[in-house]
Protein backbone atom coordinates (compact mmCIF):
# COMPACT_ATOMS: atom_id res chain seq x y z
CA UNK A 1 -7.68 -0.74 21.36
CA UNK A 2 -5.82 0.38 24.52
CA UNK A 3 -9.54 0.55 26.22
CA UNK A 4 -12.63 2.34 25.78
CA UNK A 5 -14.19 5.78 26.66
CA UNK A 6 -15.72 4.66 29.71
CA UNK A 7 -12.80 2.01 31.28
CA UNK A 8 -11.49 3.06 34.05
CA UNK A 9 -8.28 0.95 33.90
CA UNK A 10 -8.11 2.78 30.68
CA UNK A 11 -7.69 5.92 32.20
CA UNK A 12 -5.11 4.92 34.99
CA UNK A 13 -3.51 2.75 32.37
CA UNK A 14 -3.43 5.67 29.23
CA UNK A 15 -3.47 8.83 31.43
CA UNK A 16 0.41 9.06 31.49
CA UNK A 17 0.67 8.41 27.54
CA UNK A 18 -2.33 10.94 27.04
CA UNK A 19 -0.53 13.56 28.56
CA UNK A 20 2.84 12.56 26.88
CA UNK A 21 0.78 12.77 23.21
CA UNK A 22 -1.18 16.47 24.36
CA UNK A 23 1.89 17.87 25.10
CA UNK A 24 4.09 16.63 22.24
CA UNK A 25 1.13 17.74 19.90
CA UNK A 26 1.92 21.02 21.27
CA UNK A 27 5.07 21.17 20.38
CA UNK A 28 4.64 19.65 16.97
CA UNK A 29 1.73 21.88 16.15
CA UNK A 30 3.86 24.72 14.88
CA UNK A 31 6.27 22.04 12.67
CA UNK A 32 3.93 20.18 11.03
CA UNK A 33 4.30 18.42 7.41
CA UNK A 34 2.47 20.53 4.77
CA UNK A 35 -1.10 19.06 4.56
CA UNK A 36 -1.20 17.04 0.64
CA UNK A 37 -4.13 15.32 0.95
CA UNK A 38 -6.83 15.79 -2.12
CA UNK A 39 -7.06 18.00 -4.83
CA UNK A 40 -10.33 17.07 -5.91
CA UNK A 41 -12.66 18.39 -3.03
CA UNK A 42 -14.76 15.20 -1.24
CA UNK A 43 -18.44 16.70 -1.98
CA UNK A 44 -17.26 15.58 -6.06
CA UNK A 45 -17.29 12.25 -4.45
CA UNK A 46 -17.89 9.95 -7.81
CA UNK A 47 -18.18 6.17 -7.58
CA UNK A 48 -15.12 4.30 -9.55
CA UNK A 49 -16.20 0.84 -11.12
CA UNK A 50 -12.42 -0.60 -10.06
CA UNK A 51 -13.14 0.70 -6.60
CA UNK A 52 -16.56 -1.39 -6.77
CA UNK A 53 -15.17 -4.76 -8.08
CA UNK A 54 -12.48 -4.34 -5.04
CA UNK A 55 -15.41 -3.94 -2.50
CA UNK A 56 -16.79 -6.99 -4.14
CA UNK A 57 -14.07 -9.37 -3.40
CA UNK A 58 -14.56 -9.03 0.28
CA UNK A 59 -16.25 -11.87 1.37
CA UNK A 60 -17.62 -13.50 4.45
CA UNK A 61 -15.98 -16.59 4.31
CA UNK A 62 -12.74 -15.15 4.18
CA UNK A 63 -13.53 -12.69 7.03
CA UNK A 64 -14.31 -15.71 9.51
CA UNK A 65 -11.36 -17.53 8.49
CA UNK A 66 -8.94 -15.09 9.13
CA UNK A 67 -10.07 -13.68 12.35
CA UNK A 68 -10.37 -17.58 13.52
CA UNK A 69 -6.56 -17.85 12.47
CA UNK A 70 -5.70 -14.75 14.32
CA UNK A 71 -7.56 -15.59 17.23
CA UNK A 72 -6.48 -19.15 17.63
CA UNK A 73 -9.85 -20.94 17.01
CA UNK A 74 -8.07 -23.11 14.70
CA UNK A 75 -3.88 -23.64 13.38
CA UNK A 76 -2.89 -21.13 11.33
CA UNK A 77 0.02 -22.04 8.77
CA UNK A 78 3.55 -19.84 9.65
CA UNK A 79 6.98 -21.70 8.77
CA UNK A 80 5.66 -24.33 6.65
CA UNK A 81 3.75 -25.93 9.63
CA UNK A 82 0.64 -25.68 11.67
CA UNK A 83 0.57 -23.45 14.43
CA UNK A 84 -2.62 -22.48 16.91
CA UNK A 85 -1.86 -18.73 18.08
CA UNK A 86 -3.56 -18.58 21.89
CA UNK A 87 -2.09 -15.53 22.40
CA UNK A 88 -0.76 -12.49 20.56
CA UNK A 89 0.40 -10.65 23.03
CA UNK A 90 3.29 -8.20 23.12
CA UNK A 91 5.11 -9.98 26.13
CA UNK A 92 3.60 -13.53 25.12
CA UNK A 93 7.22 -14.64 23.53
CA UNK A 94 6.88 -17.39 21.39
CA UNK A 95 3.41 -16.58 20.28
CA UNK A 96 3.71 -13.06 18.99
CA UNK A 97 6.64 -13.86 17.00
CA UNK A 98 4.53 -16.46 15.35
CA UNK A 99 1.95 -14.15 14.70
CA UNK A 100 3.74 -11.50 13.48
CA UNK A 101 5.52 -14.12 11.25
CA UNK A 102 2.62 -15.66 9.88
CA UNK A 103 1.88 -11.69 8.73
CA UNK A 104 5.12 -11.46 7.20
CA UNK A 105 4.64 -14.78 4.94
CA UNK A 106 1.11 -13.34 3.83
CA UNK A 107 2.45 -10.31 2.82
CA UNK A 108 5.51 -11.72 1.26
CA UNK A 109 3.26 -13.87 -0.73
CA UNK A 110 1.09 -11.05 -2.09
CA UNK A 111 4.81 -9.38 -3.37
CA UNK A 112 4.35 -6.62 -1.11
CA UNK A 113 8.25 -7.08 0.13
CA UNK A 114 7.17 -6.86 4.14
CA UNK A 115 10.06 -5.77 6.03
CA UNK A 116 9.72 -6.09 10.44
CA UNK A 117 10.37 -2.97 11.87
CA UNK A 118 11.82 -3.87 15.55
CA UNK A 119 11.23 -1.29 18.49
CA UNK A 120 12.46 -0.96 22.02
CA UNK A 121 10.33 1.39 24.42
CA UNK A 122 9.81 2.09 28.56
CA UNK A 123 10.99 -1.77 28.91
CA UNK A 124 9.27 -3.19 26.41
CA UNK A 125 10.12 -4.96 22.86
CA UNK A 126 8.57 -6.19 20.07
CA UNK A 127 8.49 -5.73 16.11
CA UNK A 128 6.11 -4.29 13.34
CA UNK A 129 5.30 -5.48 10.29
CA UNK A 130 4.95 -3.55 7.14
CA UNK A 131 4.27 -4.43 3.74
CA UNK A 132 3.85 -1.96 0.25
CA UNK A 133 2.43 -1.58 -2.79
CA UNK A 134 4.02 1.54 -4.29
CA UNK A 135 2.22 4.04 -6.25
CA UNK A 136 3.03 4.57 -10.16
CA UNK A 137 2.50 8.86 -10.80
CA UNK A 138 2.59 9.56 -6.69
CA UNK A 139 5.08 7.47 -5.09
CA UNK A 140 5.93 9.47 -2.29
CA UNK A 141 2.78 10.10 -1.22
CA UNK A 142 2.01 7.42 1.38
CA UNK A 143 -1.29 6.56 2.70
CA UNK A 144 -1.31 4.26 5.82
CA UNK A 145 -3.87 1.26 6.65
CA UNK A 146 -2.89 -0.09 10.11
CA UNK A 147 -4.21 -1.59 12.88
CA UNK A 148 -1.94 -3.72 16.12
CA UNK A 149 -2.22 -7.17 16.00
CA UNK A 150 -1.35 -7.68 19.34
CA UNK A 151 -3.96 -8.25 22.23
CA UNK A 152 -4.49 -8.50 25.92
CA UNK A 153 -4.39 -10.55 28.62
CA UNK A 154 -0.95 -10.67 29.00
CA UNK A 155 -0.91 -14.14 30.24
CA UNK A 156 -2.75 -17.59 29.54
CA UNK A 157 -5.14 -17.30 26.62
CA UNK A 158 -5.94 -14.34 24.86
CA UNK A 159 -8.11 -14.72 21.47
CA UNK A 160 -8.50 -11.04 21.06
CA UNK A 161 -10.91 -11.53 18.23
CA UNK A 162 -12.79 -8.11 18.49
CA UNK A 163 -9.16 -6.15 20.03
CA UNK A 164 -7.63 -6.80 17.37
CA UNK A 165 -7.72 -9.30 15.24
CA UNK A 166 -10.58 -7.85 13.58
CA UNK A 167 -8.71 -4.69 12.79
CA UNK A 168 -5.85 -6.59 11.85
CA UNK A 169 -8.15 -9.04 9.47
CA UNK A 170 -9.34 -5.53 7.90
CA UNK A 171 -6.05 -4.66 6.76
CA UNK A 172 -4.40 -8.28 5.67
CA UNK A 173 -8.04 -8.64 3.66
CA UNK A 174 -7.47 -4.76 2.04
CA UNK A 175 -3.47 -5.96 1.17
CA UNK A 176 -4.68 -9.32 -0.62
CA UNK A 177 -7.74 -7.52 -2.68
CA UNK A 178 -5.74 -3.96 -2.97
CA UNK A 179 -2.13 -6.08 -4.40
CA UNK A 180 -4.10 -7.22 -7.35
CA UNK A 181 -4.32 -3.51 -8.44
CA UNK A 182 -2.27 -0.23 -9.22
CA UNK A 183 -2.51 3.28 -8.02
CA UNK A 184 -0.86 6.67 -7.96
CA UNK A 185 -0.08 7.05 -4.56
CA UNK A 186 1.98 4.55 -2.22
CA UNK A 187 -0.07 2.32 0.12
CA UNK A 188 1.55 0.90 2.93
CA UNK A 189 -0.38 -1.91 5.46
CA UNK A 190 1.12 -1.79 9.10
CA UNK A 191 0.22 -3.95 11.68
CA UNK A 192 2.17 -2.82 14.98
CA UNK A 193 2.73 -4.48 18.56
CA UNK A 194 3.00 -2.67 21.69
CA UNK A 195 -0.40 -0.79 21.07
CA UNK A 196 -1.81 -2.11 24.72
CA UNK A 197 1.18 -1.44 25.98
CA UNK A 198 0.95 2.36 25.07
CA UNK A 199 0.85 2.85 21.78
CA UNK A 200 4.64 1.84 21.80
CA UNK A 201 5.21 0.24 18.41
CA UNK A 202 3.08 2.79 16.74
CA UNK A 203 5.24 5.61 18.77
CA UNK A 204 8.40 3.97 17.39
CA UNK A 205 7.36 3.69 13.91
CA UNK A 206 5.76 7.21 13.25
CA UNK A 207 8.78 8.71 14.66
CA UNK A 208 11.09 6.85 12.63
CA UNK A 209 8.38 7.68 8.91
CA UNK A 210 8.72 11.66 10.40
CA UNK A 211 12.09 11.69 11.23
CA UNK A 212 13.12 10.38 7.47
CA UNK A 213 10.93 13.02 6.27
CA UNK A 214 8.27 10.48 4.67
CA UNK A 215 5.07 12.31 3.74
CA UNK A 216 2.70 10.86 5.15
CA UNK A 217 -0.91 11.78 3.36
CA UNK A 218 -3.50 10.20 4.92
CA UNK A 219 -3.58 7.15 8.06
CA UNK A 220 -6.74 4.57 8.28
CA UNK A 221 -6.36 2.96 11.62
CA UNK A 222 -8.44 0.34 12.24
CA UNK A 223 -8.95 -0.95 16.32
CA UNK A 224 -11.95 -3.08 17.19
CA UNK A 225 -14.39 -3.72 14.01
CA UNK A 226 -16.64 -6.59 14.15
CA UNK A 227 -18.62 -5.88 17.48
CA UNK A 228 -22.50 -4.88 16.77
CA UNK A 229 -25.01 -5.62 19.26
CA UNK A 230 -27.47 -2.62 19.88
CA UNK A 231 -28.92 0.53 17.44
CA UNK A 232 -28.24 -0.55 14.19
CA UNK A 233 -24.47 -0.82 12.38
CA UNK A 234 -23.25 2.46 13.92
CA UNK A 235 -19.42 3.06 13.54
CA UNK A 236 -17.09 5.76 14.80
CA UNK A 237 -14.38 8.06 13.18
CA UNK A 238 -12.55 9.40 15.55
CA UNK A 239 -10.27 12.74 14.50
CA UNK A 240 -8.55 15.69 16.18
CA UNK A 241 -11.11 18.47 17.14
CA UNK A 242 -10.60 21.37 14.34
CA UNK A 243 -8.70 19.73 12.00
CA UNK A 244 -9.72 19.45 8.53
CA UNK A 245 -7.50 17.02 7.53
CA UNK A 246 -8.60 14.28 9.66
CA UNK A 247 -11.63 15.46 8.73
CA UNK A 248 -11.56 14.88 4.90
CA UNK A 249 -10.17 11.17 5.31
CA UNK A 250 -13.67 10.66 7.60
CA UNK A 251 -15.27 11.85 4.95
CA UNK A 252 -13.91 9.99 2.11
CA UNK A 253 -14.86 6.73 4.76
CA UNK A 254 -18.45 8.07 5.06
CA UNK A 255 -18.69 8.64 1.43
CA UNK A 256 -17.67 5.43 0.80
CA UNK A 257 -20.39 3.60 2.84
CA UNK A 258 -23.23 5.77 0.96
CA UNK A 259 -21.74 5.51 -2.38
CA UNK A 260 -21.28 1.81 -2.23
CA UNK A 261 -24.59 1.37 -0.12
CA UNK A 262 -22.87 -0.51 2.34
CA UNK A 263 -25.08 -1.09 5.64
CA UNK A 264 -23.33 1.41 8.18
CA UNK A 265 -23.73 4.15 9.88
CA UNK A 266 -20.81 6.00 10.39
CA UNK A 267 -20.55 8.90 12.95
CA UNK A 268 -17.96 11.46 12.94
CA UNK A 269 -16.58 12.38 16.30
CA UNK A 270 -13.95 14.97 16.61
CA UNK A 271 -12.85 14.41 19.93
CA UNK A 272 -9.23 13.94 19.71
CA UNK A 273 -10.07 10.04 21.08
CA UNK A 274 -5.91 9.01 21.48
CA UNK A 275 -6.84 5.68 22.54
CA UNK A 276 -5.14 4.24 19.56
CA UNK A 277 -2.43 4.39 17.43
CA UNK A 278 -3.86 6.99 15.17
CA UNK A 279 -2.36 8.87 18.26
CA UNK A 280 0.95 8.34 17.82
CA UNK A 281 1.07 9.63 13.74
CA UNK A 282 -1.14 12.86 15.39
CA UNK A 283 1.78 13.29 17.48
CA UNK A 284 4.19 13.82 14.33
CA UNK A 285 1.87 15.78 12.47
CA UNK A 286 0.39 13.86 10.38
CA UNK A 287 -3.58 13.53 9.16
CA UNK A 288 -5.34 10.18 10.97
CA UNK A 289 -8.13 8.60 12.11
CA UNK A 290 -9.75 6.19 14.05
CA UNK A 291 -12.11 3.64 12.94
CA UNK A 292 -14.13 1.94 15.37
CA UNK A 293 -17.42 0.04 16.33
CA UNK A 294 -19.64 2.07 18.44
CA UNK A 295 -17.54 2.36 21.31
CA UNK A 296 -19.22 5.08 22.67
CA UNK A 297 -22.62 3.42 23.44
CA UNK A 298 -22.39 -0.12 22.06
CA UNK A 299 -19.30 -1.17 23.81
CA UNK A 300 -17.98 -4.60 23.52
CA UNK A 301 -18.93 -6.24 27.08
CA UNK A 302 -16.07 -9.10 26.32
CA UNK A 303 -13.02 -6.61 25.89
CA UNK A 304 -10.11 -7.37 27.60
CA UNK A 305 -11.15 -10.80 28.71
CA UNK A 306 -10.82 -13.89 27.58
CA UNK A 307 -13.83 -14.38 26.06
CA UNK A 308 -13.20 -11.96 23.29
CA UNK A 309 -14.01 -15.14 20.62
CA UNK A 310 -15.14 -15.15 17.24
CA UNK A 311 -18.54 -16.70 18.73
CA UNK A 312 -19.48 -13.46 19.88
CA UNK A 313 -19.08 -11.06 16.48
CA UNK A 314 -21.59 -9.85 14.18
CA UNK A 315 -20.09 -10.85 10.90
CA UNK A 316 -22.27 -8.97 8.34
CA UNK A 317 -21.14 -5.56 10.58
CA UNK A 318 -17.64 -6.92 10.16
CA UNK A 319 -17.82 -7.64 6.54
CA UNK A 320 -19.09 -4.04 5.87
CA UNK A 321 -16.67 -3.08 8.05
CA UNK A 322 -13.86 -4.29 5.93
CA UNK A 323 -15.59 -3.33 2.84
CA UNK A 324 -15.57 0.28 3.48
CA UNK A 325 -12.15 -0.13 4.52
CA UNK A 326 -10.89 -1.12 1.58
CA UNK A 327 -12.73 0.96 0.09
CA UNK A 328 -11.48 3.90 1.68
CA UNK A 329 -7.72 2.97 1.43
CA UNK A 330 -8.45 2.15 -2.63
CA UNK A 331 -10.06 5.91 -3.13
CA UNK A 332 -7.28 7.81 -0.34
CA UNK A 333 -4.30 5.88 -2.74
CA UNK A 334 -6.30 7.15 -6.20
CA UNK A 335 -7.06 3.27 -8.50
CA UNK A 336 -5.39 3.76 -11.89
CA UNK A 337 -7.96 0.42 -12.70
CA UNK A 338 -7.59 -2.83 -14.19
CA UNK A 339 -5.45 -5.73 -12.29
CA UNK A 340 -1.39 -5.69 -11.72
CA UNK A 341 -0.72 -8.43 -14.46
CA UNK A 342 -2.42 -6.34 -17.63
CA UNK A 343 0.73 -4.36 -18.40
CA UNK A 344 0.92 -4.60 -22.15
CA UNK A 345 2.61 -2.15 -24.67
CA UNK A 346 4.05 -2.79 -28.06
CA UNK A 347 6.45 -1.27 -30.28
CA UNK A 348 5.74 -0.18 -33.68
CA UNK A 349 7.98 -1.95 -36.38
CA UNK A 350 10.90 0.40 -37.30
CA UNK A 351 12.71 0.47 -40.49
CA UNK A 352 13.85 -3.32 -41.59
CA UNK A 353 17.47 -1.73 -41.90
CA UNK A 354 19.03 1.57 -42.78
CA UNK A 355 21.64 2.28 -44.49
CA UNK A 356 24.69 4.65 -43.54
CA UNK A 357 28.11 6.58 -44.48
CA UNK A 358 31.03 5.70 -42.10
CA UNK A 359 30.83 8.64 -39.48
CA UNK A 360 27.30 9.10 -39.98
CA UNK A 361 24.43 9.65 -37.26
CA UNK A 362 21.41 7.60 -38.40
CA UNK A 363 17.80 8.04 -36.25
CA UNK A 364 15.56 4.86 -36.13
CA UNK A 365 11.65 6.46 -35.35
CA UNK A 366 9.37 4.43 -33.69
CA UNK A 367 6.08 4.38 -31.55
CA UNK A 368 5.81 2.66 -28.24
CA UNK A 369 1.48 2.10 -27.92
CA UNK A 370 0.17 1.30 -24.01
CA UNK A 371 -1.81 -1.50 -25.08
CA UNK A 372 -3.01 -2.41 -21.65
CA UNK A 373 -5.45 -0.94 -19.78
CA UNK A 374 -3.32 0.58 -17.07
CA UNK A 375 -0.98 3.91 -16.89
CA UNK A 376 2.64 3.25 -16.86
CA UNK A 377 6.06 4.14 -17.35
CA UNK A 378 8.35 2.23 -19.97
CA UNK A 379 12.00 1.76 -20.16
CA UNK A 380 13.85 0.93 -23.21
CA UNK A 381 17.16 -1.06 -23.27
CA UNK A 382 19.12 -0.86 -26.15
CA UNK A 383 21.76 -4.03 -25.87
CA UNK A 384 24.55 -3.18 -28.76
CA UNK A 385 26.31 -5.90 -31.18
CA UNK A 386 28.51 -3.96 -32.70
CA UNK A 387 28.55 0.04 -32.01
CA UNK A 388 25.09 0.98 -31.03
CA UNK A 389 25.69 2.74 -27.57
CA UNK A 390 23.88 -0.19 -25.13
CA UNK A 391 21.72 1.88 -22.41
CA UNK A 392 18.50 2.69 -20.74
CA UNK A 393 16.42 5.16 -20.64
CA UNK A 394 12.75 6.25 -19.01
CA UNK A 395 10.44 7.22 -22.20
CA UNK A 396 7.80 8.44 -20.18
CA UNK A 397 4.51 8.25 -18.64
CA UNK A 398 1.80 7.05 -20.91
CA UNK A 399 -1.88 6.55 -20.57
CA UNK A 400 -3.52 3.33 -21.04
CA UNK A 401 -4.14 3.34 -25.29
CA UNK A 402 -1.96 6.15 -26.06
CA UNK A 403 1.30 6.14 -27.85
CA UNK A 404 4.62 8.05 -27.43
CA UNK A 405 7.57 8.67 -30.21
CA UNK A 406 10.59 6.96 -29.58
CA UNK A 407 14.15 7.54 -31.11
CA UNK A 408 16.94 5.47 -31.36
CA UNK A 409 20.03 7.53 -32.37
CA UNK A 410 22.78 5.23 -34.23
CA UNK A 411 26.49 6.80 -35.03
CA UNK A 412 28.66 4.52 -37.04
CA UNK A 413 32.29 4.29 -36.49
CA UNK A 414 34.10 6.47 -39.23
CA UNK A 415 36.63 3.38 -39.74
CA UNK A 416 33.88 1.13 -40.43
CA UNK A 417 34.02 -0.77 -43.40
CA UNK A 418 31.70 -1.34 -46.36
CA UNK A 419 29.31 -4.01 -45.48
CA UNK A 420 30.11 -3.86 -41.65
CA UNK A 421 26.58 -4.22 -40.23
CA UNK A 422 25.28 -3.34 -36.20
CA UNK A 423 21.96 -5.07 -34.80
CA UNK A 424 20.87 -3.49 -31.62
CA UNK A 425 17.69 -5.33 -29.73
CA UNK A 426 15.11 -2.97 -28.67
CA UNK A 427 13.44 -4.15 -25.08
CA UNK A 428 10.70 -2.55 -23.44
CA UNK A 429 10.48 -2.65 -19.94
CA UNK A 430 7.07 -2.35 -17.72
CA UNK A 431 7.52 -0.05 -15.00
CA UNK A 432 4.47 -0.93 -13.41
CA UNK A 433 5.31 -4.34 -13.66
CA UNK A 434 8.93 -4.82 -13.87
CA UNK A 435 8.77 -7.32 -16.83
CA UNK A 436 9.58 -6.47 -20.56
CA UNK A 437 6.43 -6.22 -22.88
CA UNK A 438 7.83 -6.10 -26.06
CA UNK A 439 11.20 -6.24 -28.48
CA UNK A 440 12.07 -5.38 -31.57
CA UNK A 441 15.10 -5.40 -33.65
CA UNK A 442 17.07 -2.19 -35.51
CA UNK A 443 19.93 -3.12 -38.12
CA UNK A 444 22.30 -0.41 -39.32
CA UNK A 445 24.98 -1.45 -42.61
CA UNK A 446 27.37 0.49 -43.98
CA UNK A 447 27.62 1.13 -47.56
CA UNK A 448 30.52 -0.58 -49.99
CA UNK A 449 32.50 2.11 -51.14
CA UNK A 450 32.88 1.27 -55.09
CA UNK A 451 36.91 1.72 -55.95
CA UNK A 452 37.51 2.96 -59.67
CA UNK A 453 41.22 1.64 -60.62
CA UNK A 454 42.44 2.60 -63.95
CA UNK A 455 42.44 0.62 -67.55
CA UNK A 456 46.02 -0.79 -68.47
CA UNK A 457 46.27 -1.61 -72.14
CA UNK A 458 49.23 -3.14 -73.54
């Protein structure tokens, strides 16, 4: 987090970018994206069983592990080697690019094809990291889970374990539990540089998403989430005053904590708090929030210093913590349930082989059956041998143990000869997956035409 409500460098530091983000607000508020959040109002709220086994996975040890990684309490692996990060901040050189690395190979080993996304800003450089899981009904809605990675002081040391490795451990934690599953919308993890800076990275990337029209639905930012030391597990959601879109993502957060009966206690505060880079996607219009530790009256004595080490967290807050985050970003992104590898579907056997005129259109009939537990959407290639028409083609959306009609449309040549035969392979290809799930095989021959010569008798 740039720095809290009551830091006074915060307020020298920020006041310039404050201003900059009130007044583009402003200008944005009469041009902003049509709102596309949830049709199914939050107070119907219903607990999903995938939803709980994903809150399940989240687990202490891996917590620890990560933020210790992050924070340089022990090597963590980037390039094939060992490599203790002391520092991850944004002007740091060598050690930012290794932490932003080792982000890249986590995400590129969960298949969630992480792409950098370099910036330049008021002097200052440095590169995002994004990685996606893309939704299967809803793809171009997009639902955000971010947090910055990188981390003050500029110089020597700087473990930044509570700002923000923890956020950042939040969202690489949601992407490994979250990749193992499928859902309608697109979900997209960011972890940006440049936040202490300004906001700069986050500046850069939401008006890069605006400017190529990408709609946005709902962001989860996550800044300083493992500090508890006073009143009980309080956290803050931070959203613009008066907007109801902000407001329903806080809610489908709270909701999440009492349905799951995680131990928080989350607050709502809609104070337009832009300490974070929620603030820069508020800028472009687009529904965010901040969530926080107390920061209001439980404030992280060890911020900006470099004591800020994993010594001094509470780790059960910080589990729960990531919990409800993932839990959050799971119910904003709408599970379709089950893992990503049960994509099953299977053809029902077609005629053995059918016979045909030359010149004549023959239909093969056939059912494709979901047999997984997942929604998709199938493809079937039709490769030719000898005059089926070789394509593709989409058959549709179908439900996880429903069944769809397929037709295969076969039009022998008019000069083909008697006996001539055409077998086409039948593939089915998993949308959801990318794999094929099933073949089959249709064969087509043409009839002998019987030749009547006449009777010579000598």
């Amino acid at each position: 987090m740039s720095a809290s409500s009551f830091d006074k460098n915060r307020m020298r530091k920020l006041s310039f970018w404050h201003l900059i983000a009130i007044v583009s607000l402003c200008a944005t508020a009469f041009n902003q994206p049509p709102a596309l959040l949830f049709p199914v109002a939050v107070e119907n709220f219903a607990p999903d069983p995938f939803v709980e086994e994903m809150i399940a996975q989240v687990q202490p040890g891996a917590v620890y592990a990560y933020a210790g990684s992050l924070s340089g309490e022990w090597p963590a692996f980037v390039e094939d080697a060992p490599y203790t990060i002391t520092s991850r901040a944004t002007i740091s050189g060598l050690p930012i690019q290794k932490a932003t690395q080792y982000i890249y190979e986590h995400l590129q080993a969960l298949g969630l094809s992480p792409a950098f996304h370099d910036w330049s800003l008021k002097g200052y450089n440095g590169r995002n990291v994004v990685g996606t899981i893309t939704g299967t009904t809803r793809p171009d809605e997009i639902v955000l889970l971010t947090a910055h990675l990188d981390d003050v002081p500029a110089f020597g040391k700087a473990p930044g374990v509570d700002d923000n490795a923890s956020g950042s451990v939040g969202v690489l934690l949601a992407a490994d539990i979250l990749s193992e599953y499928r859902f309608e919308r697109t979900l997209r993890f960011v972890f940006f540089t440049g936040e202490e800076e300004g906001l700069l990275g986050s500046n850069q990337y939401a008006a890069k998403v605006h400017g190529e029209g990408e709609n946005i639905v709902a962001v989860c930012n996550l800044d300083m989430i493992s500090w508890d030391n006073a009143d009980g597990p309080v956290l803050r959601l931070h959203t613009r005053y008066g907007s109801a879109d902000d407001l329903e993502i806080a809610e489908v957060f709270t909701n999440v904590v009492s349905t799951y009966t995680l131990s928080l206690e989350p607050v709502i505060s809609p104070d337009s708090d832009s300490a974070s880079d929620h603030a820069s996607f508020w800028v472009q219009g687009y529904p965010a929030i901040l969530a926080i530790e107390d920061d209001r009256y439980d404030f992280n004595p060890y911020y900006h210093s470099f004591n800020d080490r994993l010594s001094h967290l509470n780790l059960a807050y910080f589990g729960n913590f990531v919990k409800a985050a993932v839990g959050t970003a799971a119910h904003l992104a709408y599970p379709l349930g089950g893992a990503a590898g049960d994509y099953r579907a299977q053809l029902g056997p077609p005629a053995a082989m059918q016979w045909s005129n030359p010149g004549e259109i023959i239909t093969y009939s056939l059912q494709l059956t979901n047999t997984g537990n997942l929604t998709d959407t199938y493809h079937l290639v039709v490769s030719h041998n000898n005059w089926s028409t070789a394509f593709s083609a989409e058959v549709g959306l179908v439900a996880a143990g429903a069944g769809i009609d397929v037709s295969i449309v076969v039009t022998t040549p008019s000069s083909a000869l008697g006996g001539a035969a055409d077998i086409a392979a039948l593939t089915v290809i998993s949308e959801g997956s990318g794999a094929p799930v099933d073949e089959a095989e249709i064969t087509t021959v043409v009839f002998w035409k019987m030749l009547y010569l006449p009777l010579v008798l000598r």
